[in-house]
PDB file of N, CA and C in Angstrom:
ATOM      1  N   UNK A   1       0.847  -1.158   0.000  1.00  0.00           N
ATOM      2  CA  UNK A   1       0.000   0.000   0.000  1.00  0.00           C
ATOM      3  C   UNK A   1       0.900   1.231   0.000  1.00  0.00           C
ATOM      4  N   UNK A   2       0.800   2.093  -0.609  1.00  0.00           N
ATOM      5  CA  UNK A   2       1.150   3.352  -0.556  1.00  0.00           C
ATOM      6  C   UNK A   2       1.282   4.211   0.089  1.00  0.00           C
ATOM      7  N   UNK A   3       2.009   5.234   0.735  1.00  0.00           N
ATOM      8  CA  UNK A   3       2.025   6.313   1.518  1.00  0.00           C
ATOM      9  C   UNK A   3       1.258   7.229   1.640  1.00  0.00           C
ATOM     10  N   UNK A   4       0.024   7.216   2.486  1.00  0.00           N
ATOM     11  CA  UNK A   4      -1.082   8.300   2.305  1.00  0.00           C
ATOM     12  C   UNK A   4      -0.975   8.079   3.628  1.00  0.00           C
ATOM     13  N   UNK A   5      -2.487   9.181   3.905  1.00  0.00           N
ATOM     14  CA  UNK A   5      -2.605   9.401   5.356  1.00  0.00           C
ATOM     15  C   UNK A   5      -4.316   8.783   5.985  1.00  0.00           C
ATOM     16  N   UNK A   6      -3.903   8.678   7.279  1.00  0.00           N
ATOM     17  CA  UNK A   6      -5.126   7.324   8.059  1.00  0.00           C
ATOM     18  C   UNK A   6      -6.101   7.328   7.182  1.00  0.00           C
ATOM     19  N   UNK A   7      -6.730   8.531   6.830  1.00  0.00           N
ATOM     20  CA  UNK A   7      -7.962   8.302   5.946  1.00  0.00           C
ATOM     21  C   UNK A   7      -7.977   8.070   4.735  1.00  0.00           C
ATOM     22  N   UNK A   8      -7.178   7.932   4.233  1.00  0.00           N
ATOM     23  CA  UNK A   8      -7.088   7.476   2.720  1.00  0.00           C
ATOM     24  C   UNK A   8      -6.827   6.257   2.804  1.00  0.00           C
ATOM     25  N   UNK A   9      -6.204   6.015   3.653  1.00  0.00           N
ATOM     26  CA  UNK A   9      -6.054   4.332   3.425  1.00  0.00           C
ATOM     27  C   UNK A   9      -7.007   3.555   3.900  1.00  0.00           C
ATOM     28  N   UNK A  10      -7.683   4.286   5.564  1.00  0.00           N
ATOM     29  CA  UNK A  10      -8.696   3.773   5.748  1.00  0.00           C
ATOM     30  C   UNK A  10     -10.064   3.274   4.818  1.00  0.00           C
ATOM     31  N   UNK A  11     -10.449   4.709   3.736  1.00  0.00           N
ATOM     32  CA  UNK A  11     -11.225   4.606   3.306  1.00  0.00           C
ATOM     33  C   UNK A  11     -11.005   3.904   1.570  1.00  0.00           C
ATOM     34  N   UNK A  12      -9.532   3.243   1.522  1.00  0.00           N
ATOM     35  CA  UNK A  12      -8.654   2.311   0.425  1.00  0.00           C
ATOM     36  C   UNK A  12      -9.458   0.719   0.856  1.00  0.00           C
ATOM     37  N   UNK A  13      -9.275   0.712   2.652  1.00  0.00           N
ATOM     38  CA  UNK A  13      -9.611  -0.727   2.859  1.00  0.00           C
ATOM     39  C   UNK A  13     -11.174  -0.860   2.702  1.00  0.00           C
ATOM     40  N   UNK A  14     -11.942   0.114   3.437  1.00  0.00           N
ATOM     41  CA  UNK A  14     -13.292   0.127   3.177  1.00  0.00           C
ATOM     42  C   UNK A  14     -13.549  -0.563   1.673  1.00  0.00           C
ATOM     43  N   UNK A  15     -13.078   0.228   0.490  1.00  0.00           N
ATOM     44  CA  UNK A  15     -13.320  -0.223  -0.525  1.00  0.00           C
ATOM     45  C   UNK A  15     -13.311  -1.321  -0.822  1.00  0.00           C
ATOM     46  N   UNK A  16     -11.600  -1.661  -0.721  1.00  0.00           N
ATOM     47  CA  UNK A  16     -11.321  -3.710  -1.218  1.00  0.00           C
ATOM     48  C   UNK A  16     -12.692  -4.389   0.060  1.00  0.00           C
ATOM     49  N   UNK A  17     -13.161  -3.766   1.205  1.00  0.00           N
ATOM     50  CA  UNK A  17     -13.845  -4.890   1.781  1.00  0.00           C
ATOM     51  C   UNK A  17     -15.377  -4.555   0.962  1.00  0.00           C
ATOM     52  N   UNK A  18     -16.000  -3.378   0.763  1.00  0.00           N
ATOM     53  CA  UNK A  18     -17.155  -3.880   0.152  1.00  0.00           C
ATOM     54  C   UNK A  18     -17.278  -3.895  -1.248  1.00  0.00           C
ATOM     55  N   UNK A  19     -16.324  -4.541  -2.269  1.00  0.00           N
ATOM     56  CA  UNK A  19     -15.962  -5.188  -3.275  1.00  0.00           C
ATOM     57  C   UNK A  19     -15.894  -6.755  -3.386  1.00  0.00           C
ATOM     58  N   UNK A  20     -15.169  -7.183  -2.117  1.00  0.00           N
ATOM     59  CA  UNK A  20     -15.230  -8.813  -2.075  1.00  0.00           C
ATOM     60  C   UNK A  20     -16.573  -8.830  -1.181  1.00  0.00           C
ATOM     61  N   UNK A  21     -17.266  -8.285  -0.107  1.00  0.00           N
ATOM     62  CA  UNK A  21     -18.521  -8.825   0.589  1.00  0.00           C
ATOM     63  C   UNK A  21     -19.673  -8.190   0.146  1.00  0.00           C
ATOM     64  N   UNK A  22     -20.027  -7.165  -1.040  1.00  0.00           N
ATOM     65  CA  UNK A  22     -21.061  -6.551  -1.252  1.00  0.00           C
ATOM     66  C   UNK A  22     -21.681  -6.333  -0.375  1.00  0.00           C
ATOM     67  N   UNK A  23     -23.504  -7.028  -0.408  1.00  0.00           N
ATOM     68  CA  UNK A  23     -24.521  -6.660   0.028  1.00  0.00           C
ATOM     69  C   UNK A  23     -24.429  -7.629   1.510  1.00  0.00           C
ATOM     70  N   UNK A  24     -23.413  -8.295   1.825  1.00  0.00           N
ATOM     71  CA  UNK A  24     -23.007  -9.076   3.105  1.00  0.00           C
ATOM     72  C   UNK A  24     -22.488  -7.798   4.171  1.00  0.00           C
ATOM     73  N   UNK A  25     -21.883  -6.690   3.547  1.00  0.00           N
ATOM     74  CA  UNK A  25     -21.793  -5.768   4.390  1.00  0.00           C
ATOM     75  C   UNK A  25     -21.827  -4.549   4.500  1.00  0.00           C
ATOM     76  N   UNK A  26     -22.146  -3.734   5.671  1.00  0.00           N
ATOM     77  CA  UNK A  26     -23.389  -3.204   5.937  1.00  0.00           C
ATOM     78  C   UNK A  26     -23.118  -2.272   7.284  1.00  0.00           C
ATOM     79  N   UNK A  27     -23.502  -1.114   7.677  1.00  0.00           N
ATOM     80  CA  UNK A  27     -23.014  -0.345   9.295  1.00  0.00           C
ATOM     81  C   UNK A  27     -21.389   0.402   9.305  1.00  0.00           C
ATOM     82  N   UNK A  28     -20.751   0.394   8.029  1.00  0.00           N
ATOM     83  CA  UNK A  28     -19.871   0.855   8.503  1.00  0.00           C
ATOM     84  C   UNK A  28     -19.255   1.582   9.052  1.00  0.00           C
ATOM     85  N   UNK A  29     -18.481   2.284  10.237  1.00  0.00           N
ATOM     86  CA  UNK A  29     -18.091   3.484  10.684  1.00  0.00           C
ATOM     87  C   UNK A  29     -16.784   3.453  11.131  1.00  0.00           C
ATOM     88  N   UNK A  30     -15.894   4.580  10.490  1.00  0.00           N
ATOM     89  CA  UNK A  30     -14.599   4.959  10.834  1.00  0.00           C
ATOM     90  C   UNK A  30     -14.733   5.447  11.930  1.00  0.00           C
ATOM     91  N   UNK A  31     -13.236   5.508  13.002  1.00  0.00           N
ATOM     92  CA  UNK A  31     -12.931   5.836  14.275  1.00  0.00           C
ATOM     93  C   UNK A  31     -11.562   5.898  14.647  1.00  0.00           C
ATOM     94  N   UNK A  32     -11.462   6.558  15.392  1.00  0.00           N
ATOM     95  CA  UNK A  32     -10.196   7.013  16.036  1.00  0.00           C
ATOM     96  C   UNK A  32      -9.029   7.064  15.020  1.00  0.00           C
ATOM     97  N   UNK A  33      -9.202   8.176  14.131  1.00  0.00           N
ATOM     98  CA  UNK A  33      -8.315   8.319  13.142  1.00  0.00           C
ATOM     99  C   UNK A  33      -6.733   9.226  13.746  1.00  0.00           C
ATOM    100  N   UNK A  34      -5.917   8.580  13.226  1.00  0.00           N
ATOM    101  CA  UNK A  34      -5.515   9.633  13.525  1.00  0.00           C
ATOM    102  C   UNK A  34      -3.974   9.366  12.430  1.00  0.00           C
ATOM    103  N   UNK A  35      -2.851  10.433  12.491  1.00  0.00           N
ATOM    104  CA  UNK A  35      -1.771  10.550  12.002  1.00  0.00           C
ATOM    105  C   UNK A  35      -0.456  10.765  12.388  1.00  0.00           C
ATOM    106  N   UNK A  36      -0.810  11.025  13.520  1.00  0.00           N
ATOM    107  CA  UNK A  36       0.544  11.412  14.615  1.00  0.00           C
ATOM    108  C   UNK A  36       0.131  11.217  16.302  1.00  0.00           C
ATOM    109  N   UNK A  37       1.110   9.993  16.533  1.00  0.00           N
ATOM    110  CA  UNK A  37       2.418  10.296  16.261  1.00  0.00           C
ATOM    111  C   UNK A  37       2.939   8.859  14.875  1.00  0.00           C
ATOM    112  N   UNK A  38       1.133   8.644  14.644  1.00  0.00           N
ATOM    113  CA  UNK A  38       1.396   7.341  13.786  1.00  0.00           C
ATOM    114  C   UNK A  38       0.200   7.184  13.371  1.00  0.00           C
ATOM    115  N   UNK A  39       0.268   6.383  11.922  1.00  0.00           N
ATOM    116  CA  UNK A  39      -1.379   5.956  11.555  1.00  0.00           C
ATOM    117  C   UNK A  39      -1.676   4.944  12.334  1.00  0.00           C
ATOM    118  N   UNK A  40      -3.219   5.446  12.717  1.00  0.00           N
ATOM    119  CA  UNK A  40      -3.989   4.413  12.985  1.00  0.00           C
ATOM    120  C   UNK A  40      -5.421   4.551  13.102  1.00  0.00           C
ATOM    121  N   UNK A  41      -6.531   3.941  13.013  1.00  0.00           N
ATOM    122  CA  UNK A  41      -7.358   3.811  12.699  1.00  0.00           C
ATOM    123  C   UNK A  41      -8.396   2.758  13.204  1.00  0.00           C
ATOM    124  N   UNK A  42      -9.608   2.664  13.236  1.00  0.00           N
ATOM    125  CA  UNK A  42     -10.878   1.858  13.424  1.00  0.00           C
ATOM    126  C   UNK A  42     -11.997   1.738  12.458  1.00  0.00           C
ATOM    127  N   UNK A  43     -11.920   0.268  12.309  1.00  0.00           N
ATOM    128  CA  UNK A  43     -12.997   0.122  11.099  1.00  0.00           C
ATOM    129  C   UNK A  43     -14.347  -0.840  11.847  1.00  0.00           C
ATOM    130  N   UNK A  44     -15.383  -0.464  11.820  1.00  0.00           N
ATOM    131  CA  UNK A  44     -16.595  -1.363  12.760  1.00  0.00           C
ATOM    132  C   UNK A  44     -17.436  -1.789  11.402  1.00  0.00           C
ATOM    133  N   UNK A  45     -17.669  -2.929  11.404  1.00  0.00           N
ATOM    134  CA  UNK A  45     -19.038  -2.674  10.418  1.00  0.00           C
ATOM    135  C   UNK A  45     -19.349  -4.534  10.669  1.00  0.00           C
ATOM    136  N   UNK A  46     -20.670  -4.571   9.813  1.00  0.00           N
ATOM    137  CA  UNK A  46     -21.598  -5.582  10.472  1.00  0.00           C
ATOM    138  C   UNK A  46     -21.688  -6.800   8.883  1.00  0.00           C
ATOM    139  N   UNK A  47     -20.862  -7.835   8.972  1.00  0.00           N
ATOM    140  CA  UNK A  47     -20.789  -8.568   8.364  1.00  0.00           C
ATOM    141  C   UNK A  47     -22.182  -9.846   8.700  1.00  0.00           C
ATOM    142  N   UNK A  48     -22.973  -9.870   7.116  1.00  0.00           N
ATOM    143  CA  UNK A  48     -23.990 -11.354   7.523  1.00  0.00           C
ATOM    144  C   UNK A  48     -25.183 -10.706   7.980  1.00  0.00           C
ATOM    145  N   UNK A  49     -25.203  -9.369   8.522  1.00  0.00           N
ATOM    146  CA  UNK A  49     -26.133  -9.044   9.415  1.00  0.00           C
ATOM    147  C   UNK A  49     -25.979 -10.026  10.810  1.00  0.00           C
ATOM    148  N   UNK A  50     -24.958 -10.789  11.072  1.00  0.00           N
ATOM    149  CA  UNK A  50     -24.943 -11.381  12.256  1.00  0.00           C
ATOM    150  C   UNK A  50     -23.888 -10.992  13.435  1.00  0.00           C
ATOM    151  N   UNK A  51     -22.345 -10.980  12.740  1.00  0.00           N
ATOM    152  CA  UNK A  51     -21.636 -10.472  13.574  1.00  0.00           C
ATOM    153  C   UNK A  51     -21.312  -9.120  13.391  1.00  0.00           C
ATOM    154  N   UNK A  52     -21.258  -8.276  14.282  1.00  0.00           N
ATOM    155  CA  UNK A  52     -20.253  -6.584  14.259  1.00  0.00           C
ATOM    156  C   UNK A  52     -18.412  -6.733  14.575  1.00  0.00           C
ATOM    157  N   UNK A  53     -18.329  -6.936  13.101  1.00  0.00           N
ATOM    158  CA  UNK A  53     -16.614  -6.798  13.171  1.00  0.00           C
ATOM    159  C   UNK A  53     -15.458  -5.357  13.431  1.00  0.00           C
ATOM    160  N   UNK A  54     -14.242  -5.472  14.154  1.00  0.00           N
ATOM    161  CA  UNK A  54     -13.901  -4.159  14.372  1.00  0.00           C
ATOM    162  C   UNK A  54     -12.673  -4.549  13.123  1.00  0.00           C
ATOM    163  N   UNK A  55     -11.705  -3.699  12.612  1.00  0.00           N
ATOM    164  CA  UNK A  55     -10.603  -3.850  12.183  1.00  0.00           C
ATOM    165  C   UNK A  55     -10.058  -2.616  12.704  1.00  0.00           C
ATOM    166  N   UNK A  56      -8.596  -3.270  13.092  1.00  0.00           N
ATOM    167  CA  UNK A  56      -7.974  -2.203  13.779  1.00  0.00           C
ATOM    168  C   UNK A  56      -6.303  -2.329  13.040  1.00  0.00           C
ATOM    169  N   UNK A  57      -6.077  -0.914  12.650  1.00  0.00           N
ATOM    170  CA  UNK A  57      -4.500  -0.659  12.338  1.00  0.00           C
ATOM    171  C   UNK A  57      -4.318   0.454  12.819  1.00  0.00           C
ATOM    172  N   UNK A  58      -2.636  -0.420  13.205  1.00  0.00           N
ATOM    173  CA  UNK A  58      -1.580   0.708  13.651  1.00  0.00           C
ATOM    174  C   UNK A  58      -0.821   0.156  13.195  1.00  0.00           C
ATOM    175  N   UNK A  59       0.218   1.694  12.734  1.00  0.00           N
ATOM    176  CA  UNK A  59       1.325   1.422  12.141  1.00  0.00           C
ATOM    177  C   UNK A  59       1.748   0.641  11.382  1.00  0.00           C
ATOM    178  N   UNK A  60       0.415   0.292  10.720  1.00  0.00           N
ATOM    179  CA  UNK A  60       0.838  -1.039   9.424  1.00  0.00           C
ATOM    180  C   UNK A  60       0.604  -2.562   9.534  1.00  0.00           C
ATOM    181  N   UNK A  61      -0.014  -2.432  11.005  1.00  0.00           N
ATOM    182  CA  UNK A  61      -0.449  -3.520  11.467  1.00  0.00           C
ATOM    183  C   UNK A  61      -1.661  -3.644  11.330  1.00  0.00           C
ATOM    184  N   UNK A  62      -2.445  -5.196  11.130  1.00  0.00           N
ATOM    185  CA  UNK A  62      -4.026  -4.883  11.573  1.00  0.00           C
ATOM    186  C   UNK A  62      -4.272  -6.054  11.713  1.00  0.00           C
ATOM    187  N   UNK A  63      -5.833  -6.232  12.464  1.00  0.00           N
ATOM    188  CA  UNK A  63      -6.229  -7.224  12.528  1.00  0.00           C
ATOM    189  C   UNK A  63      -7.761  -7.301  12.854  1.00  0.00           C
ATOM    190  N   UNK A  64      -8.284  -7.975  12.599  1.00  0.00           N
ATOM    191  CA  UNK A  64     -10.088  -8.060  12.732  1.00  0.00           C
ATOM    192  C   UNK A  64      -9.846  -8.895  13.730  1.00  0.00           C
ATOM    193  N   UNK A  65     -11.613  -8.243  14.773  1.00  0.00           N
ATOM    194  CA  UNK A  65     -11.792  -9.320  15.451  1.00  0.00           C
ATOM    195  C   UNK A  65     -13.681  -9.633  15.540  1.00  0.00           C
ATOM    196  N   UNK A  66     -14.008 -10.135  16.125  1.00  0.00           N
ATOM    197  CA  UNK A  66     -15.706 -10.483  16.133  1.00  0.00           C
ATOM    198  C   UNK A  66     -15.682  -9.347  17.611  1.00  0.00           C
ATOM    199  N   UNK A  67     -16.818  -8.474  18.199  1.00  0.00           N
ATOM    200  CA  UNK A  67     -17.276  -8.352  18.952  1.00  0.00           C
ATOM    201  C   UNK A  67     -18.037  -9.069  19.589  1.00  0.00           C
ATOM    202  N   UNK A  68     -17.878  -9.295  21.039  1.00  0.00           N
ATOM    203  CA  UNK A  68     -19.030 -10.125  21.740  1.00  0.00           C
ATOM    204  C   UNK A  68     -18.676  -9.689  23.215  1.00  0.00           C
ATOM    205  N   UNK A  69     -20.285  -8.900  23.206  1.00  0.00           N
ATOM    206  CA  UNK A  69     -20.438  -7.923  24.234  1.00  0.00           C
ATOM    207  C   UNK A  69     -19.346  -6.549  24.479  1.00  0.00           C
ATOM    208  N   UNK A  70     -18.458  -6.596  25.667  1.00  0.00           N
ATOM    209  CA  UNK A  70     -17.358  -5.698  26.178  1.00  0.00           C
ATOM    210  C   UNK A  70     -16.160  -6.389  25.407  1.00  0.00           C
ATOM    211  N   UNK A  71     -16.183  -7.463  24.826  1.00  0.00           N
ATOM    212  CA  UNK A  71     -14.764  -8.328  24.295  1.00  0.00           C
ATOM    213  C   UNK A  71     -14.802  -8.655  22.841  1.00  0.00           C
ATOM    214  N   UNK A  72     -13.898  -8.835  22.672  1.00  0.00           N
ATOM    215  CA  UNK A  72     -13.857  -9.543  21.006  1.00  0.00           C
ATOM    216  C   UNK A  72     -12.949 -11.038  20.825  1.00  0.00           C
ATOM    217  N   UNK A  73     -13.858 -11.302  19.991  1.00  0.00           N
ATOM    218  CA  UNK A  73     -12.578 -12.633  19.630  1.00  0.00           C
ATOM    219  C   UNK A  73     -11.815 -12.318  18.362  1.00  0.00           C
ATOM    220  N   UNK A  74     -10.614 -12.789  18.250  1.00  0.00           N
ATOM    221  CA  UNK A  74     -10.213 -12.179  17.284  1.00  0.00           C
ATOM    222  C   UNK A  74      -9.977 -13.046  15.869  1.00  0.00           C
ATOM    223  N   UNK A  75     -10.219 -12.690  15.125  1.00  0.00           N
ATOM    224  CA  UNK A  75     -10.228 -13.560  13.570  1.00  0.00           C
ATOM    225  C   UNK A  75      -8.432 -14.134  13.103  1.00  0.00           C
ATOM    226  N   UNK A  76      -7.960 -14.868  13.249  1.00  0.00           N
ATOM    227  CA  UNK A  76      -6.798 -15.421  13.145  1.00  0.00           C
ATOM    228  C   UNK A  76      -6.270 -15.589  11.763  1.00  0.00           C
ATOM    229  N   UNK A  77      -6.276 -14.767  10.983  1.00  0.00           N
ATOM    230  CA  UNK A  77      -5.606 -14.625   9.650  1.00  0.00           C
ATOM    231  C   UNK A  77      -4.545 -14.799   9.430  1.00  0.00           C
ATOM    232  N   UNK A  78      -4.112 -16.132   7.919  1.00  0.00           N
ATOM    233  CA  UNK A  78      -2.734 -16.326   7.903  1.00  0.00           C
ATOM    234  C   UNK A  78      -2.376 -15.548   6.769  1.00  0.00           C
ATOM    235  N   UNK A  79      -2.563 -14.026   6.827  1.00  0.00           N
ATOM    236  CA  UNK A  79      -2.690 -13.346   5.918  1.00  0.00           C
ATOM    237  C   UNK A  79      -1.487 -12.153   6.910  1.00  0.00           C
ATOM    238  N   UNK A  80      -0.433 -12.084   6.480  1.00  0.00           N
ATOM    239  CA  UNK A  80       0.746 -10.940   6.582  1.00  0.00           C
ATOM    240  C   UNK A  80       0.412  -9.846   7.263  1.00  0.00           C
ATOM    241  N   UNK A  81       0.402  -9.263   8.243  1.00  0.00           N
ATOM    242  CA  UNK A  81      -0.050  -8.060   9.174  1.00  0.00           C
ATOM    243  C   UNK A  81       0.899  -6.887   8.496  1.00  0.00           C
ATOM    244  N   UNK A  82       1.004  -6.517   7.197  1.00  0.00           N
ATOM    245  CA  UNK A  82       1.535  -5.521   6.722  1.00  0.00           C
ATOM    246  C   UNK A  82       0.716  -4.764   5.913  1.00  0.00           C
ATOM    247  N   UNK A  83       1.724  -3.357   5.672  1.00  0.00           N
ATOM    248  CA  UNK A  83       1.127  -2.514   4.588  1.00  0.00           C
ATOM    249  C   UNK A  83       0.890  -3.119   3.007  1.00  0.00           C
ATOM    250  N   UNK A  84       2.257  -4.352   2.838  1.00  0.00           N
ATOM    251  CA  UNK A  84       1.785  -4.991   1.719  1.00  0.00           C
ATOM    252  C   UNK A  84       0.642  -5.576   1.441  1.00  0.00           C
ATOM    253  N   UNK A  85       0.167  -5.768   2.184  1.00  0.00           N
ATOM    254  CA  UNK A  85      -1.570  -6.712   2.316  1.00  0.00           C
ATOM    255  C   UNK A  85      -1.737  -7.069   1.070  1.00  0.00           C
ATOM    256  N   UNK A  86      -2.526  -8.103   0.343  1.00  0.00           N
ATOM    257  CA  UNK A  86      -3.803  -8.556  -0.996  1.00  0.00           C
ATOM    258  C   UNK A  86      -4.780  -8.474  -0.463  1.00  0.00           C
ATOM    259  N   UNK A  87      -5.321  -7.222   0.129  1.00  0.00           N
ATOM    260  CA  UNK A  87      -6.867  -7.217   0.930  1.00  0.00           C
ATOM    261  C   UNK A  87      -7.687  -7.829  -0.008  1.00  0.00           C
ATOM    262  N   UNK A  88      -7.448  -8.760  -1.254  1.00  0.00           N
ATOM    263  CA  UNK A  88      -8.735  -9.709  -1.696  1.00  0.00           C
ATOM    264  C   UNK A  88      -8.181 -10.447  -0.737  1.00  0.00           C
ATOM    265  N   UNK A  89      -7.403 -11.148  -1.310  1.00  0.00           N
ATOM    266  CA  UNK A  89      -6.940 -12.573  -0.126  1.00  0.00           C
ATOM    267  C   UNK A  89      -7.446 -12.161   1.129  1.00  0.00           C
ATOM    268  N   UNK A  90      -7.107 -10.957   1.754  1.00  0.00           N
ATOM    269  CA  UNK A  90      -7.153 -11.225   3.485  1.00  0.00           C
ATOM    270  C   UNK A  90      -8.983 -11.068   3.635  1.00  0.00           C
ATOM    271  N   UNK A  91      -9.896 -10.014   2.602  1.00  0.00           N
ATOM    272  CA  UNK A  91     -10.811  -9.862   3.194  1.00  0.00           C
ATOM    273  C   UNK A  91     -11.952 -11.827   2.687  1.00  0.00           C
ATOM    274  N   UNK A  92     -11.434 -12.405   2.035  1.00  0.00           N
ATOM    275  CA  UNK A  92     -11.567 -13.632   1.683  1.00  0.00           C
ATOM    276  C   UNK A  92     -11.204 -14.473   2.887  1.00  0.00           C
ATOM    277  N   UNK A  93     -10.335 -14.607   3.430  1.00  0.00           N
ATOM    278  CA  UNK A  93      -9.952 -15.118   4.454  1.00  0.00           C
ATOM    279  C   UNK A  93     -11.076 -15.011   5.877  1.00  0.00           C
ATOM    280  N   UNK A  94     -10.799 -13.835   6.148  1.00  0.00           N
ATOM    281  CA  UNK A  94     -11.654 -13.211   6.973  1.00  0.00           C
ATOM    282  C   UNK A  94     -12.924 -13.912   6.736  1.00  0.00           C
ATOM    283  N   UNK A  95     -13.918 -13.506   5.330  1.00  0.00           N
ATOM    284  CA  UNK A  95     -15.252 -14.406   5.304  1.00  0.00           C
ATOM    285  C   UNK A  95     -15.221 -15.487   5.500  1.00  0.00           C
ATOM    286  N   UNK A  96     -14.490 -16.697   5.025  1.00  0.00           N
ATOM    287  CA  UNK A  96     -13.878 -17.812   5.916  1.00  0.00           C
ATOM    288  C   UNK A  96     -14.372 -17.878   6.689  1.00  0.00           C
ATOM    289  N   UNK A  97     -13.286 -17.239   8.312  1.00  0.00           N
ATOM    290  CA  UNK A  97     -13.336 -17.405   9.224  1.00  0.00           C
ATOM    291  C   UNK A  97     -14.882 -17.047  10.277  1.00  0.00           C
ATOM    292  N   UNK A  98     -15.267 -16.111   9.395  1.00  0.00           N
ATOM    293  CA  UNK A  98     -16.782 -15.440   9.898  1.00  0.00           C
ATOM    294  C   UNK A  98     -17.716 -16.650   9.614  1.00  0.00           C
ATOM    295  N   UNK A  99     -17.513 -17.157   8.388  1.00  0.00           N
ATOM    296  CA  UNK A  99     -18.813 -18.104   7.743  1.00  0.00           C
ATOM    297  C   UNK A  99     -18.848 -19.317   8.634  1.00  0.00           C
ATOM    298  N   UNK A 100     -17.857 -19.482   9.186  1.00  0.00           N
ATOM    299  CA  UNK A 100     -17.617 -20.995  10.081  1.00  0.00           C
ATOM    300  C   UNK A 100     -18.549 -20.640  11.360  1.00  0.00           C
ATOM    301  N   UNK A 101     -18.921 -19.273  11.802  1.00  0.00           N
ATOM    302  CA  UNK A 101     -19.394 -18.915  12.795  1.00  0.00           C
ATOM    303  C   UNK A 101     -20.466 -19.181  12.914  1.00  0.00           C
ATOM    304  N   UNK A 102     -21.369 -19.140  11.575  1.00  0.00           N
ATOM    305  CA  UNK A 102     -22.858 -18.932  11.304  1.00  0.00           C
ATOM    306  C   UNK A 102     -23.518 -19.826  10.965  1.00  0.00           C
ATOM    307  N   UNK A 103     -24.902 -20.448  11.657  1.00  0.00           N
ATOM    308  CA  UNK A 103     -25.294 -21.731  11.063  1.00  0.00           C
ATOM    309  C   UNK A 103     -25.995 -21.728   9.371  1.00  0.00           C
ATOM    310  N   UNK A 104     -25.473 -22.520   8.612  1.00  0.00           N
ATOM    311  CA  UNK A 104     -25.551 -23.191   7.725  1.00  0.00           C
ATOM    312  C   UNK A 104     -26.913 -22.282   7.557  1.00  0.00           C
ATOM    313  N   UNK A 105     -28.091 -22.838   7.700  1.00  0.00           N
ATOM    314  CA  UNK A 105     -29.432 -22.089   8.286  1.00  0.00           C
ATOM    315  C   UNK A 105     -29.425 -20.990   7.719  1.00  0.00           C
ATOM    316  N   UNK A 106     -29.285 -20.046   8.436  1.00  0.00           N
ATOM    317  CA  UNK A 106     -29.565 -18.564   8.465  1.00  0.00           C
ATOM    318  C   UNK A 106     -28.505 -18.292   7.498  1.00  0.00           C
ATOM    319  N   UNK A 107     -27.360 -18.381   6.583  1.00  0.00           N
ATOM    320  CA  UNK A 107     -26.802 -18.424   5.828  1.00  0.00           C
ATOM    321  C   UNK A 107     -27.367 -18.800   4.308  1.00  0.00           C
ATOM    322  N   UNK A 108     -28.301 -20.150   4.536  1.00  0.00           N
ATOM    323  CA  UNK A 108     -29.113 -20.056   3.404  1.00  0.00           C
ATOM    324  C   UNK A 108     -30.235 -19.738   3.132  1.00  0.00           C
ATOM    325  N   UNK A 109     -31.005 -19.324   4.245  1.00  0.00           N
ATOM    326  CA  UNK A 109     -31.976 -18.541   4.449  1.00  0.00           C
ATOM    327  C   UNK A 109     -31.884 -16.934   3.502  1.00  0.00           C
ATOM    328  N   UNK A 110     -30.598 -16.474   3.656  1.00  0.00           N
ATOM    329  CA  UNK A 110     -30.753 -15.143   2.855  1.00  0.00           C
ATOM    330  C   UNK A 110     -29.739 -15.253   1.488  1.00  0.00           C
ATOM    331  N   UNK A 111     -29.854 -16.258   1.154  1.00  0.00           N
ATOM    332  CA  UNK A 111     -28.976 -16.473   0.085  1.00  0.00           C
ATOM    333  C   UNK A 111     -27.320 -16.473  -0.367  1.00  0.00           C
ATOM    334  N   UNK A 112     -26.924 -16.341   0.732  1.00  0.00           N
ATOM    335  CA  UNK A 112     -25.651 -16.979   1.634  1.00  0.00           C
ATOM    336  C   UNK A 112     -24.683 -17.649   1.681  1.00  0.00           C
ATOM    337  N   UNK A 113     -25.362 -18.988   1.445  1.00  0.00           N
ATOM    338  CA  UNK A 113     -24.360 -20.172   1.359  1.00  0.00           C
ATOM    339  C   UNK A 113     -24.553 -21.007  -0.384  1.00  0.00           C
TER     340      UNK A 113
END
């Protein structure tokens, strides 16, 4: 990824994610932007209509996790915690790891699975 600032890149990942999940996702809201003394950033939004995912980078790092309640679990991606990212690959990954969450059911219920 390129040298820009929190919000451009933030709103770089927004893109690659509702490109690979379309109409799967949904709520999004940026947070705690900032640029100094370093990028970093908060991405919330509501994958499935079932879980509310956060993504969080700093400094080139990131990582999704599931919210549940005051805690999160976090999505275990064997996808490179860098600025190089293939956010297809990682946001692919990620659905993966989300889809394993959700019963079968309610997955094909809205056309899903």
């Amino acid at each position: 990824m390129q040298k820009s600032n929190a919000n451009e890149t933030a709103k770089e990942i927004i893109r690659s994610a509702k490109l690979i999940f379309g109409d799967r996702i949904n709520h999004i809201t940026l947070s705690s932007v900032t640029d100094e003394p370093y990028k970093m950033f908060s991405i919330k939004f509501t994958l499935y209509n079932y879980y509310i995912i956060t993504y969080n980078y700093d400094r080139g790092h990131f990582g999704c996790s599931i919210l549940y309640g005051e805690d999160t679990v976090p999505l275990q991606s064997n996808i490179e915690w860098d600025d190089e990212c293939n956010y297809e690959i990682y946001w692919k990954e990620i659905d993966k790891l989300v889809r394993l969450r959700i019963p079968d059911k309610y997955l094909e219920k809205y056309g899903w699975l």
